[in-house]
N, C-alpha and C. Protein backbone atom coordinates (compact mmCIF):
# COMPACT_ATOMS: atom_id res chain seq x y z
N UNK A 1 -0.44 4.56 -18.07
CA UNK A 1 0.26 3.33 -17.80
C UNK A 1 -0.70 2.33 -17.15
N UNK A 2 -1.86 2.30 -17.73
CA UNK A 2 -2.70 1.08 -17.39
C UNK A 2 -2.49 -0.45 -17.88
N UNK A 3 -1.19 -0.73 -17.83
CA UNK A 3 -0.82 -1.86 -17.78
C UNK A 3 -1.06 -3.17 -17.58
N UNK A 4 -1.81 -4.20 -17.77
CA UNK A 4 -2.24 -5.07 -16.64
C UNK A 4 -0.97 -5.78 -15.84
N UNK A 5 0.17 -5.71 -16.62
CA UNK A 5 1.16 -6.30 -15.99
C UNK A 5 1.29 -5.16 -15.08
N UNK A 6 1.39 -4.13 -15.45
CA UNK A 6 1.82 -2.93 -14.18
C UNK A 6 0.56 -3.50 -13.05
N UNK A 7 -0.29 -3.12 -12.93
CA UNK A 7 -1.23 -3.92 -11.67
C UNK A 7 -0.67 -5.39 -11.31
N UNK A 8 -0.91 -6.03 -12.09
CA UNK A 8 0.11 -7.68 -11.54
C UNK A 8 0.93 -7.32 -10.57
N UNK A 9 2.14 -6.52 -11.20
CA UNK A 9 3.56 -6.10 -10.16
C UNK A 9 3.18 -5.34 -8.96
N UNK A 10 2.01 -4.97 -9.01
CA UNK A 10 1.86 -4.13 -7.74
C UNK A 10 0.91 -4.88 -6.40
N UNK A 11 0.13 -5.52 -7.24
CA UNK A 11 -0.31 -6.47 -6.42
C UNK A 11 0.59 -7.63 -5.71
N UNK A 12 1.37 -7.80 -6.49
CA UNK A 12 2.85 -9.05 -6.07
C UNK A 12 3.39 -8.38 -4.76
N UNK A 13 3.53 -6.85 -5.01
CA UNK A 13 4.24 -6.14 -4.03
C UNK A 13 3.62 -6.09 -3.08
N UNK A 14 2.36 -5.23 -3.20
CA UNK A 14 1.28 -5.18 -1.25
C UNK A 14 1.17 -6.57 -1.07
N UNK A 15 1.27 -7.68 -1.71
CA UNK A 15 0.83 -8.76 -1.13
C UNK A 15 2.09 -9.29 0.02
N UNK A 16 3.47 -8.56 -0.34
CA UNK A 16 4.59 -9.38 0.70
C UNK A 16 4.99 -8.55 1.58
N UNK A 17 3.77 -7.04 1.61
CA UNK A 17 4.13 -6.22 2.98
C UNK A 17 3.40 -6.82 4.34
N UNK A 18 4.16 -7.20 5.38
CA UNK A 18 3.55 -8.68 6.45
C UNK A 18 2.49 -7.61 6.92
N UNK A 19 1.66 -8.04 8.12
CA UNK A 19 0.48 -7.40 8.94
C UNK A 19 1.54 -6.51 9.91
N UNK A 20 0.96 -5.60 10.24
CA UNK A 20 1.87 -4.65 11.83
C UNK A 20 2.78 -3.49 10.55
N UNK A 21 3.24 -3.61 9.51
CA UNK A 21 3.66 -2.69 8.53
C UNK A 21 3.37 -1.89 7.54
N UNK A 22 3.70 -1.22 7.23
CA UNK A 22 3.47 -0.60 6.00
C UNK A 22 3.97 -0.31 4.87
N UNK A 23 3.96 0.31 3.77
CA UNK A 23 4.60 0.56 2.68
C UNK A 23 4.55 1.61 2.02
N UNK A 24 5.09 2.46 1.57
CA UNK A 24 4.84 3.90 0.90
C UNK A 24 4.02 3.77 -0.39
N UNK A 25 3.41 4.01 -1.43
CA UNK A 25 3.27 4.18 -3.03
C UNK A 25 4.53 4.44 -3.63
N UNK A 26 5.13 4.81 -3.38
CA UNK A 26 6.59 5.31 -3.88
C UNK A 26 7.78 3.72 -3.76
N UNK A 27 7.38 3.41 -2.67
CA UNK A 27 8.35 2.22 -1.94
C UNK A 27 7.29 1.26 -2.97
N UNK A 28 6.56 1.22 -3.20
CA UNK A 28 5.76 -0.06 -4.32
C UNK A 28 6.86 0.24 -5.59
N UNK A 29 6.76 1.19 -6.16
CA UNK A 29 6.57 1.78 -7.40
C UNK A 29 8.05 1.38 -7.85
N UNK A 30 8.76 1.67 -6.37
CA UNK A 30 10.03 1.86 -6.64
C UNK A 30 10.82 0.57 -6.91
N UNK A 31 9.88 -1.01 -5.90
CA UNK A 31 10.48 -2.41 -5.94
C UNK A 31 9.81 -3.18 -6.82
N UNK A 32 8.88 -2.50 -8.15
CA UNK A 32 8.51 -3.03 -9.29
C UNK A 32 9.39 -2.54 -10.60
N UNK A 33 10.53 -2.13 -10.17
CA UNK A 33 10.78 -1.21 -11.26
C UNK A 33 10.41 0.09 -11.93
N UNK A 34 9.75 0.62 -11.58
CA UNK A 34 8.98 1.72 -11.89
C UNK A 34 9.06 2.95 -11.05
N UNK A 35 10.32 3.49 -10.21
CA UNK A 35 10.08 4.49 -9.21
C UNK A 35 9.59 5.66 -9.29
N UNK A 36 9.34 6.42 -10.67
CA UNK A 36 8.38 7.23 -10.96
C UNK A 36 6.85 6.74 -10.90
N UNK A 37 6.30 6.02 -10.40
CA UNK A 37 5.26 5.47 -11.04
C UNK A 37 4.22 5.95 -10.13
N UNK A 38 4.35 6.18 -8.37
CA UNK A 38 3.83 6.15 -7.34
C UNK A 38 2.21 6.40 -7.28
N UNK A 39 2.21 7.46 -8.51
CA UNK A 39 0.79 7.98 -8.84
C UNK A 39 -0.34 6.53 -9.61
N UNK A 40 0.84 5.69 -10.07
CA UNK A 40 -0.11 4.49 -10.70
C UNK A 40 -0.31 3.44 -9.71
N UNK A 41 0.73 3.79 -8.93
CA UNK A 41 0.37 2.50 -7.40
C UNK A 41 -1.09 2.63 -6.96
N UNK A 42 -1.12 4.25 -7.04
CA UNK A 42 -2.14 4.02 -6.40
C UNK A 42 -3.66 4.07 -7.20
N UNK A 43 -3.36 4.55 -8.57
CA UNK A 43 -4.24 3.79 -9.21
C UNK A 43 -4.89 2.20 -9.40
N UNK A 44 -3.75 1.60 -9.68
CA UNK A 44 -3.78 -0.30 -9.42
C UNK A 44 -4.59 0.17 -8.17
N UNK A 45 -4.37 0.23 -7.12
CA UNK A 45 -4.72 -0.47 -5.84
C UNK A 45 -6.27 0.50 -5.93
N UNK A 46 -6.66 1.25 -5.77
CA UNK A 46 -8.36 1.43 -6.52
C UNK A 46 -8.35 0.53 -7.10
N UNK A 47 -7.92 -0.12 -7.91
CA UNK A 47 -8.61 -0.98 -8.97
C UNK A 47 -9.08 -2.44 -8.26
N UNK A 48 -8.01 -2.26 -6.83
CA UNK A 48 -7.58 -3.61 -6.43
C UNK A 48 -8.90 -5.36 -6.55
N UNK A 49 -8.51 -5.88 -7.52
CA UNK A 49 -9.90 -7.09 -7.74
C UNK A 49 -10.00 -7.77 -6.94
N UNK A 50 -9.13 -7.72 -6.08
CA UNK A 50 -9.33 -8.88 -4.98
C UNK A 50 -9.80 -8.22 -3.08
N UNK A 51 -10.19 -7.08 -2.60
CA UNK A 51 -10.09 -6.21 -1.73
C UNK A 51 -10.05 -7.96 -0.65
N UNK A 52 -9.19 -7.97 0.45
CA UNK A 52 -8.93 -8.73 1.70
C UNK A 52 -7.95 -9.96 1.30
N UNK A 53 -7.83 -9.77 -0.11
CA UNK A 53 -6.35 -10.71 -0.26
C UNK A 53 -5.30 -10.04 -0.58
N UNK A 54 -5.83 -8.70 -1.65
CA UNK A 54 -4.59 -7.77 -1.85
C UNK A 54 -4.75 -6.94 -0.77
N UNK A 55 -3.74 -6.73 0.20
CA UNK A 55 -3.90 -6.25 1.35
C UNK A 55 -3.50 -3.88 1.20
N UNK A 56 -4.24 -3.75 0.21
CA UNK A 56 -3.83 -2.53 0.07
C UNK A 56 -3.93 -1.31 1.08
N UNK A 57 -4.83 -1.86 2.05
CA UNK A 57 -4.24 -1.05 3.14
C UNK A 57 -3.65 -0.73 3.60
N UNK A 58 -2.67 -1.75 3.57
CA UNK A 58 -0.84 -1.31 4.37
C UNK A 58 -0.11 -0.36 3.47
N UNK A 59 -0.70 0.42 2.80
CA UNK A 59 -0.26 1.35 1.56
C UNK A 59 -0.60 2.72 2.06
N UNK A 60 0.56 3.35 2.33
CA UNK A 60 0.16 4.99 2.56
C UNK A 60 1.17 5.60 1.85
N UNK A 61 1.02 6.93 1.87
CA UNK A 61 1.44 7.72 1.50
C UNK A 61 2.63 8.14 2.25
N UNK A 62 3.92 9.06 1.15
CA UNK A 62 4.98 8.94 1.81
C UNK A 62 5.43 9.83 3.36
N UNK A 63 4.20 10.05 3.42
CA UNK A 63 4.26 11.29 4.74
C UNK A 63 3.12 10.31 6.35
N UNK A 64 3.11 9.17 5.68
CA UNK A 64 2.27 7.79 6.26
C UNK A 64 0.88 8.20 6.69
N UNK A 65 0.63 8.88 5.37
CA UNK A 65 -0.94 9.30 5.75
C UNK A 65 -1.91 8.23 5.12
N UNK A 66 -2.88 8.31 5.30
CA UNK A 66 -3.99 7.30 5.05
C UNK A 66 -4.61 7.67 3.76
N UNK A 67 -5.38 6.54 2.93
CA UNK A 67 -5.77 7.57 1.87
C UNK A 67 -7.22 7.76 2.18
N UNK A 68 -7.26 9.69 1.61
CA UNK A 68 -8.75 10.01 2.19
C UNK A 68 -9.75 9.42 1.16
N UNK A 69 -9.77 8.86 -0.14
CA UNK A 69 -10.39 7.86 -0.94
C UNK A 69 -10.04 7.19 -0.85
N UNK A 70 -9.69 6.34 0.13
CA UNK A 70 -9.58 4.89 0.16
C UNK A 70 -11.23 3.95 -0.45
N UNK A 71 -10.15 2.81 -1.68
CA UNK A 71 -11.45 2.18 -2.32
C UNK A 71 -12.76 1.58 -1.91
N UNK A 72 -12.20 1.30 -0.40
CA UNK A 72 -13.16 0.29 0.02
C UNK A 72 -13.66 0.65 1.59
N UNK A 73 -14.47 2.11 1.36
CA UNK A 73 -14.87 2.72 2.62
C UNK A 73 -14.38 4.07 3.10
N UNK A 74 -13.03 4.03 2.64
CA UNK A 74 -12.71 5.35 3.13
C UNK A 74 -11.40 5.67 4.00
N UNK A 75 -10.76 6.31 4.89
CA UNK A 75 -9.78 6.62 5.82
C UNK A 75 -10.05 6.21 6.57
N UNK A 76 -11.64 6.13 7.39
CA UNK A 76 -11.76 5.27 8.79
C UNK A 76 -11.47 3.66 8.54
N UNK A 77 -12.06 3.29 7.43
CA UNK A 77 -12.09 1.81 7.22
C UNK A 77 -10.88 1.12 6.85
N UNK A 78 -9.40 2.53 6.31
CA UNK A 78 -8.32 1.80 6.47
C UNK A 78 -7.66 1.77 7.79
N UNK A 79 -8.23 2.88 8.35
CA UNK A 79 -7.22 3.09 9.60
C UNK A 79 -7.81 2.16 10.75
N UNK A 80 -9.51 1.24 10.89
CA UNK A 80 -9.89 0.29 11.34
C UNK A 80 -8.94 -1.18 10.94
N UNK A 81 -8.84 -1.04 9.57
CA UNK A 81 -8.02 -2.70 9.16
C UNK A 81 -6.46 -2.43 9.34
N UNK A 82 -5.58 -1.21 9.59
CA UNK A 82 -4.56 -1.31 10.24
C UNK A 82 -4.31 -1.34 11.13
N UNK A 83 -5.25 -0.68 12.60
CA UNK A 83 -5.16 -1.15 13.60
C UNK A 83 -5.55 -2.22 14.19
N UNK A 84 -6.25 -3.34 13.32
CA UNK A 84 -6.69 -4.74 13.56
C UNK A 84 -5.31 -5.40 13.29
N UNK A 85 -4.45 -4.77 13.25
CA UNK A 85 -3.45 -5.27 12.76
C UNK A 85 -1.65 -5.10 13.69
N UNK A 86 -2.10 -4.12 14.44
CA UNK A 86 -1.84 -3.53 15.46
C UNK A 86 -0.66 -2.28 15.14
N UNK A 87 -1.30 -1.97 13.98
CA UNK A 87 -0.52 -0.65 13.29
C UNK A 87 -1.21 0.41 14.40
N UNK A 88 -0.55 1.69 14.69
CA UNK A 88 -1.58 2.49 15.61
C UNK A 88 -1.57 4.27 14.37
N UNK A 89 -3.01 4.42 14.73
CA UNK A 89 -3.28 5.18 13.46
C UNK A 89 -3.23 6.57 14.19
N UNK A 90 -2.77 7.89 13.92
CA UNK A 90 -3.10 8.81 14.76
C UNK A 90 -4.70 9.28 14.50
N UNK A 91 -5.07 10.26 15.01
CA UNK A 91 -6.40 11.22 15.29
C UNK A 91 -5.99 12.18 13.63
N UNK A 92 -4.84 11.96 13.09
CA UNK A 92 -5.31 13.15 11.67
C UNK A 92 -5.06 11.98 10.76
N UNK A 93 -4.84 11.21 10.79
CA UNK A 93 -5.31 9.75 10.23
C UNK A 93 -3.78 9.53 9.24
N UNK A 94 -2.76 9.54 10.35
CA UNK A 94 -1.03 8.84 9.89
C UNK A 94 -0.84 8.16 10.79
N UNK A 95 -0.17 7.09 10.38
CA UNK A 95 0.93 6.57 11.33
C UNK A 95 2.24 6.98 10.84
N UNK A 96 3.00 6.41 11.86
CA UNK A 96 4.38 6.76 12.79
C UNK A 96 5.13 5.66 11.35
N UNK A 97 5.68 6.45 10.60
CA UNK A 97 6.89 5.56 8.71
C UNK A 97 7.83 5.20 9.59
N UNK A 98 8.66 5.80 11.08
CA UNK A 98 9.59 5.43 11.58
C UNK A 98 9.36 3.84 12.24
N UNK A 99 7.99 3.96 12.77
CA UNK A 99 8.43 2.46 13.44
C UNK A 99 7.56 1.23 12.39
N UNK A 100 6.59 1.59 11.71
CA UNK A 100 5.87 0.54 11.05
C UNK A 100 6.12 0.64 9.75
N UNK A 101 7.24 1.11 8.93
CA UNK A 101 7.32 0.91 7.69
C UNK A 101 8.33 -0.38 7.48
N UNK A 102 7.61 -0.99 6.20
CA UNK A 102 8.08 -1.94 5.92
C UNK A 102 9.65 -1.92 5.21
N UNK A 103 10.41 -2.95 5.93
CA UNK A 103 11.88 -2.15 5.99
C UNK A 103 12.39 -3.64 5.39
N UNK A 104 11.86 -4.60 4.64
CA UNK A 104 12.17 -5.95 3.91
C UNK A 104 12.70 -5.52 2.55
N UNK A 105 12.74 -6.38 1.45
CA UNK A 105 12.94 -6.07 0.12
C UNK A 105 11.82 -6.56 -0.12
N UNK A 106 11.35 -6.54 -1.49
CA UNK A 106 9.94 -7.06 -2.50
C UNK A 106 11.14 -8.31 -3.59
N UNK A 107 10.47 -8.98 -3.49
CA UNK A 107 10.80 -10.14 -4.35
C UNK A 107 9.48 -10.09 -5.17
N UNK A 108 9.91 -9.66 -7.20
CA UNK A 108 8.82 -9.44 -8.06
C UNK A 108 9.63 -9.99 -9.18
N UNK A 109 8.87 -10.88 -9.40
CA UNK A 109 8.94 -11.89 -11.03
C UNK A 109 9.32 -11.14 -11.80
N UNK A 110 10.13 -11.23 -12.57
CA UNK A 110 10.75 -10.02 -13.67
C UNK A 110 9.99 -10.62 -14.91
N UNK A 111 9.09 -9.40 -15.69
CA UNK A 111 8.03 -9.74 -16.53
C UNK A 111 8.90 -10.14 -17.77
């Protein structure tokens, strides 16, 4: 499902999770239409063309773990740009889905 519209929709999505939150792959997948998809969220976002406008950091996993391939550096370098953010990252490299998950809707252009 290498879509380019599927990347479009996913980028639409990390782009309206605010700073201080987060978002699952699953919670992407799921407000593009696509709730099976979670495994391609996080494909798109590797791909991500824009790294510091598409904010794919605020993207973890549904257990709010960090990703240990993260595209652009790694687990330290996401868990540095979420706590610049004042997300707080633990020592096995999760944060806390109860208080910083993004709890808004996604508003996405219907293709």
């Amino acid at each position: 499902m290498r879509s380019t519209r599927f990347f479009e929709r996913v980028y639409e999505a990390v782009c309206q999770i605010p700073k201080g939150t987060v978002a699952t792959y699953g919670q992407i997948a799921y407000a593009i239409g696509a709730p099976r998809c979670a495994r391609q969220v996080g494909f798109a976002l590797h791909a991500n063309p824009s790294p510091g406008v598409i904010p794919c950091h605020r993207v973890v996993n549904r257990f709010g773990r960090l990703a240990p391939a993260f595209a652009f550096g790694g687990e330290e370098v996401q868990a540095k740009l979420l706590e610049q953010e004042g997300v707080c990252v633990r020592d096995d490299y999760t944060v806390d889905l109860e208080k910083y998950i993004y709890r808004g809707t996604f508003a996405i252009e219907e293709s």
